[in-house]
Protein backbone atom coordinates (compact mmCIF):
# COMPACT_ATOMS: atom_id res chain seq x y z
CA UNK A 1 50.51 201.05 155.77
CA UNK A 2 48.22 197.82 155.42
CA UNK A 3 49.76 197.51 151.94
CA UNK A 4 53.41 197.94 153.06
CA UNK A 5 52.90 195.03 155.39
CA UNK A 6 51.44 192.73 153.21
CA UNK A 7 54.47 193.39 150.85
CA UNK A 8 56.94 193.28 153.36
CA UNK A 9 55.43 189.31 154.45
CA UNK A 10 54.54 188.42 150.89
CA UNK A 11 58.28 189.12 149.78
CA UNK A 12 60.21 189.13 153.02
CA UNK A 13 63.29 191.65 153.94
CA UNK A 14 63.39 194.68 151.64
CA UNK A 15 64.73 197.94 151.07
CA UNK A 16 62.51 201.07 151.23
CA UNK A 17 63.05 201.93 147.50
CA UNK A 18 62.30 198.15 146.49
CA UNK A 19 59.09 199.18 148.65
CA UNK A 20 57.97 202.35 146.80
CA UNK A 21 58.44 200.80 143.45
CA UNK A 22 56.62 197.42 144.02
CA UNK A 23 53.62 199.36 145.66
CA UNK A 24 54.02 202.30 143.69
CA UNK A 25 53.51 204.26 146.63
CA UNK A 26 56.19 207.78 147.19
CA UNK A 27 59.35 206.56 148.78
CA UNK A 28 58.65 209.80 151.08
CA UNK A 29 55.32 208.10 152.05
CA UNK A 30 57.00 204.35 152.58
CA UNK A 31 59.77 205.96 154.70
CA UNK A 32 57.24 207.70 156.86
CA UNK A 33 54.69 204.94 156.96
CA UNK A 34 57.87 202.66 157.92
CA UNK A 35 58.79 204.90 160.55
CA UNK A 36 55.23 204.71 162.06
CA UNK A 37 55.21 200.97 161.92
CA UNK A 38 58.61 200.37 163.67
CA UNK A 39 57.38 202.69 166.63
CA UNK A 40 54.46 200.02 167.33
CA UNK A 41 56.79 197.55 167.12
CA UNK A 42 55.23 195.76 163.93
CA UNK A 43 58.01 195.82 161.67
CA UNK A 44 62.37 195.96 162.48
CA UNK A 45 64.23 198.40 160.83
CA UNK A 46 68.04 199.89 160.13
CA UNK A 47 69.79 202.30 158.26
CA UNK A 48 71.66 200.92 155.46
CA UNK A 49 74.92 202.18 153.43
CA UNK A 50 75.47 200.92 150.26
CA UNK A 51 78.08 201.67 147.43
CA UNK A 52 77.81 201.08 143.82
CA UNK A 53 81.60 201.88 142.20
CA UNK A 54 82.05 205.53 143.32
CA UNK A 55 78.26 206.06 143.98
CA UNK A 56 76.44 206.48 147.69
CA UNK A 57 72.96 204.86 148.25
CA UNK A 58 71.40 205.24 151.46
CA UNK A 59 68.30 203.61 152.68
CA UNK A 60 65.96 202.02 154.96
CA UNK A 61 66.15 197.67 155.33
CA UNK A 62 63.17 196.69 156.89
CA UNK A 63 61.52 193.34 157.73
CA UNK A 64 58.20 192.43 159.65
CA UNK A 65 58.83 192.38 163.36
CA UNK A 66 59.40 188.59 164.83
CA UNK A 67 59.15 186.96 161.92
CA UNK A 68 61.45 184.25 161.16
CA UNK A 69 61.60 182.58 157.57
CA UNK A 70 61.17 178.76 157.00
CA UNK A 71 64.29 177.41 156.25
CA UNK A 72 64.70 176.84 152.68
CA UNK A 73 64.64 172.76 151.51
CA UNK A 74 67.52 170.62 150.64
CA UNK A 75 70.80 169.21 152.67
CA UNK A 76 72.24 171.91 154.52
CA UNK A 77 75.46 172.45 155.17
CA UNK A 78 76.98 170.79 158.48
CA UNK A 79 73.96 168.72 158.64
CA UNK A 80 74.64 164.87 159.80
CA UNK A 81 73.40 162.33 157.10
């Protein structure tokens, strides 16, 4: 699990599947271990649709728990000069 959440704050918001690969741990194992980690409330999850042409994909999005990414830099939009 230790290696799931250093991915998940090295790299940000991810997919379980992106998970597995990148750590080369089972997706069976991720999905569990992500399970785990969302019931003590140390990472946020959903359930996630997605459809490529005619093709299903169903999966887990997951992010660490309270964490809020630095903005990016450069002029944002709306911004006053």
């Amino acid at each position: 699990m230790q290696e799931i959440m250093q991915y998940l704050k090295k790299y940000g918001q991810r997919l379980d599947s992106e998970i597995a690969e990148a750590t080369g741990i089972p997706l069976t194992k991720v999905r569990r271990s992500i399970t785990d980690l969302s019931a003590r409330g140390e990472v946020t999850k959903c359930s996630v649709t997605r459809f490529n042409g005619d093709e299903k994909f169903e999966g887990i999005l997951c992010r660490v728990a309270g964490l809020i990414p630095p903005t990016s830099p450069g002029r944002k939009p709306g911004a006053s000069s």
